[in-house]
Protein backbone atom coordinates (compact mmCIF):
# COMPACT_ATOMS: atom_id res chain seq x y z
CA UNK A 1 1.37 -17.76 -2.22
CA UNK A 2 1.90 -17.00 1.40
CA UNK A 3 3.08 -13.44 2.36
CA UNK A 4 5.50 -12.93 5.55
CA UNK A 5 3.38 -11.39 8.48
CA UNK A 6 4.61 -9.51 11.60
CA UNK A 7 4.87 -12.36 13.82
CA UNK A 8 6.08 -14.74 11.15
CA UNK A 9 8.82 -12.22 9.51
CA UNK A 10 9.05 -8.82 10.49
CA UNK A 11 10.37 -6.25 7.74
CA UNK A 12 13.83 -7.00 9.11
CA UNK A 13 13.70 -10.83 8.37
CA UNK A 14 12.30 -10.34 4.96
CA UNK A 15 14.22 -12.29 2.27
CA UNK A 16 15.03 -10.35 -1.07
CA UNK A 17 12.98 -12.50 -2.59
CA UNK A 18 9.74 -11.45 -0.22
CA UNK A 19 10.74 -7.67 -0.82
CA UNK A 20 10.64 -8.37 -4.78
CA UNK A 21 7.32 -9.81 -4.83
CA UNK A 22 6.15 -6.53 -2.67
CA UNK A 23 7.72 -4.43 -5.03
CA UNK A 24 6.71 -6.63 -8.06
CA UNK A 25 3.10 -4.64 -8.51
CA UNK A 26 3.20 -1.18 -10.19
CA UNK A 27 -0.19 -0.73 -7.53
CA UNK A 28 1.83 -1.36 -4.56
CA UNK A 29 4.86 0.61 -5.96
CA UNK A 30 2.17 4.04 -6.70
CA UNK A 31 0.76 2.93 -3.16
CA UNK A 32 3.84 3.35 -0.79
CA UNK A 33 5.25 6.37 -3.12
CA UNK A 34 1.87 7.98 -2.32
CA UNK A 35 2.06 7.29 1.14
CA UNK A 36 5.43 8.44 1.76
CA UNK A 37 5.41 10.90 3.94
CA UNK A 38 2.10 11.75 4.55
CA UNK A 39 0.62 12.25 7.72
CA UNK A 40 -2.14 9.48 9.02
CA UNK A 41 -4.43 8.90 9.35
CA UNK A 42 -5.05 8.60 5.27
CA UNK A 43 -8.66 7.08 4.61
CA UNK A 44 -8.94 4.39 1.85
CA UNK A 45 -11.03 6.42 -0.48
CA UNK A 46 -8.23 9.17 -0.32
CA UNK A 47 -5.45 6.73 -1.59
CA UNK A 48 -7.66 5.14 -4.01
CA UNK A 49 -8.47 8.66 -5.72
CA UNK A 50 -4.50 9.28 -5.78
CA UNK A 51 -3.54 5.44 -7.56
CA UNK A 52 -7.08 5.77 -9.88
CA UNK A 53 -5.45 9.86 -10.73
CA UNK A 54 -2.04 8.20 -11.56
CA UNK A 55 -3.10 4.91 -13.12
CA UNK A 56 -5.89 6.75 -15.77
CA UNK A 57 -5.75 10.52 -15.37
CA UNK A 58 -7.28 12.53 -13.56
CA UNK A 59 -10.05 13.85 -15.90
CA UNK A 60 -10.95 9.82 -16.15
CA UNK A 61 -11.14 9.04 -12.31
CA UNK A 62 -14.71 8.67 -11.38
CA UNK A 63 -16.58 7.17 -8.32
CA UNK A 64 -16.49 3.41 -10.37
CA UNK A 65 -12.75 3.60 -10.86
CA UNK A 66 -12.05 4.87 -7.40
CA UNK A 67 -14.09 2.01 -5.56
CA UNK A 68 -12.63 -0.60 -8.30
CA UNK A 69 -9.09 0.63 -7.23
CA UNK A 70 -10.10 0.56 -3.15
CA UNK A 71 -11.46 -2.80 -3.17
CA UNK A 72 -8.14 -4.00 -4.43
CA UNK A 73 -6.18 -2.36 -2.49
CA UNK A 74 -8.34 -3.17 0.93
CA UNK A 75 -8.16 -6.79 -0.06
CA UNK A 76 -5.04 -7.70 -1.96
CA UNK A 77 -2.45 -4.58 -1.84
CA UNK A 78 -2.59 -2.96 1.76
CA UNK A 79 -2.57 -6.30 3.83
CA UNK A 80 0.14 -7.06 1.88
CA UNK A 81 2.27 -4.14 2.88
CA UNK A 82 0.96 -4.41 6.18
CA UNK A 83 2.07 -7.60 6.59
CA UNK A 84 5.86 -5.94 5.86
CA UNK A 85 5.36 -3.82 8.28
CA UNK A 86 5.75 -1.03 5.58
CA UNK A 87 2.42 0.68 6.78
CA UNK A 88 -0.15 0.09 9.62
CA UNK A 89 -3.53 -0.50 8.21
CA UNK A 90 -6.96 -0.85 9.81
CA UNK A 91 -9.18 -2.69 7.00
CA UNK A 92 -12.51 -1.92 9.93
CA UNK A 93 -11.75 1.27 9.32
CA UNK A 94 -10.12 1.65 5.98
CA UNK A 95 -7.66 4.32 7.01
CA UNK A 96 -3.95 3.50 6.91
CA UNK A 97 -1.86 4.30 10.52
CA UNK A 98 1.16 4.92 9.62
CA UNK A 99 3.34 5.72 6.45
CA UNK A 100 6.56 5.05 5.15
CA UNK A 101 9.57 7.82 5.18
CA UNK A 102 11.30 7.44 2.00
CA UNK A 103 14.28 6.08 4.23
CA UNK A 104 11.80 3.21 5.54
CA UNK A 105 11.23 1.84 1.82
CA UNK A 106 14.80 1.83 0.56
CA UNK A 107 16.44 -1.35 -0.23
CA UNK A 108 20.15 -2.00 0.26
């Protein structure tokens, strides 16, 4: 399953279909809600603690969960999303550049 990247198919030339299957993950969903409106940069770890809080609780998040939940999203979620054009992230860092406004993540 290929995912559109930035100089393939920008956010603008994404198909419905492409924006579904970015939308079709309850992590990614809890990822750009989380990140909307922040202000970068937000390290990994951070964003991991906030999905791991949502996803189990908060009294159940521990340092397992949260580097369960950041591997996933370093390798599967984020470049996803980045690919979109959604957010800006940096997997040598693990910090995320830039985050939606909830304007930039509506779909018409």
């Amino acid at each position: 399953m290929s995912s559109p990247t930035r100089e393939s198919a920008g956010a603008n030339e994404s198909t419905e279909s492409d924006w579904c299957r970015l939308l079709g993950s309850d992590r990614r969903r809890m990822t750009i809600d989380i990140l909307s409106g922040q202000e970068p940069p937000i390290e990994l770890t951070e964003l991991a603690s906030g999905i791991a809080a949502r996803e189990r609780g908060a009294d159940a998040v521990d340092d397992e969960t949260v580097a369960r939940v950041a591997c996933s999203l370093h390798h599967v979620h984020l470049p996803m999303i980045d690919a979109f054009g959604v957010i800006e992230y940096a997997p040598d860092t693990n910090r995320i550049g830039s985050c939606p406004t909830r304007f930039d993540v509506r779909i018409e």
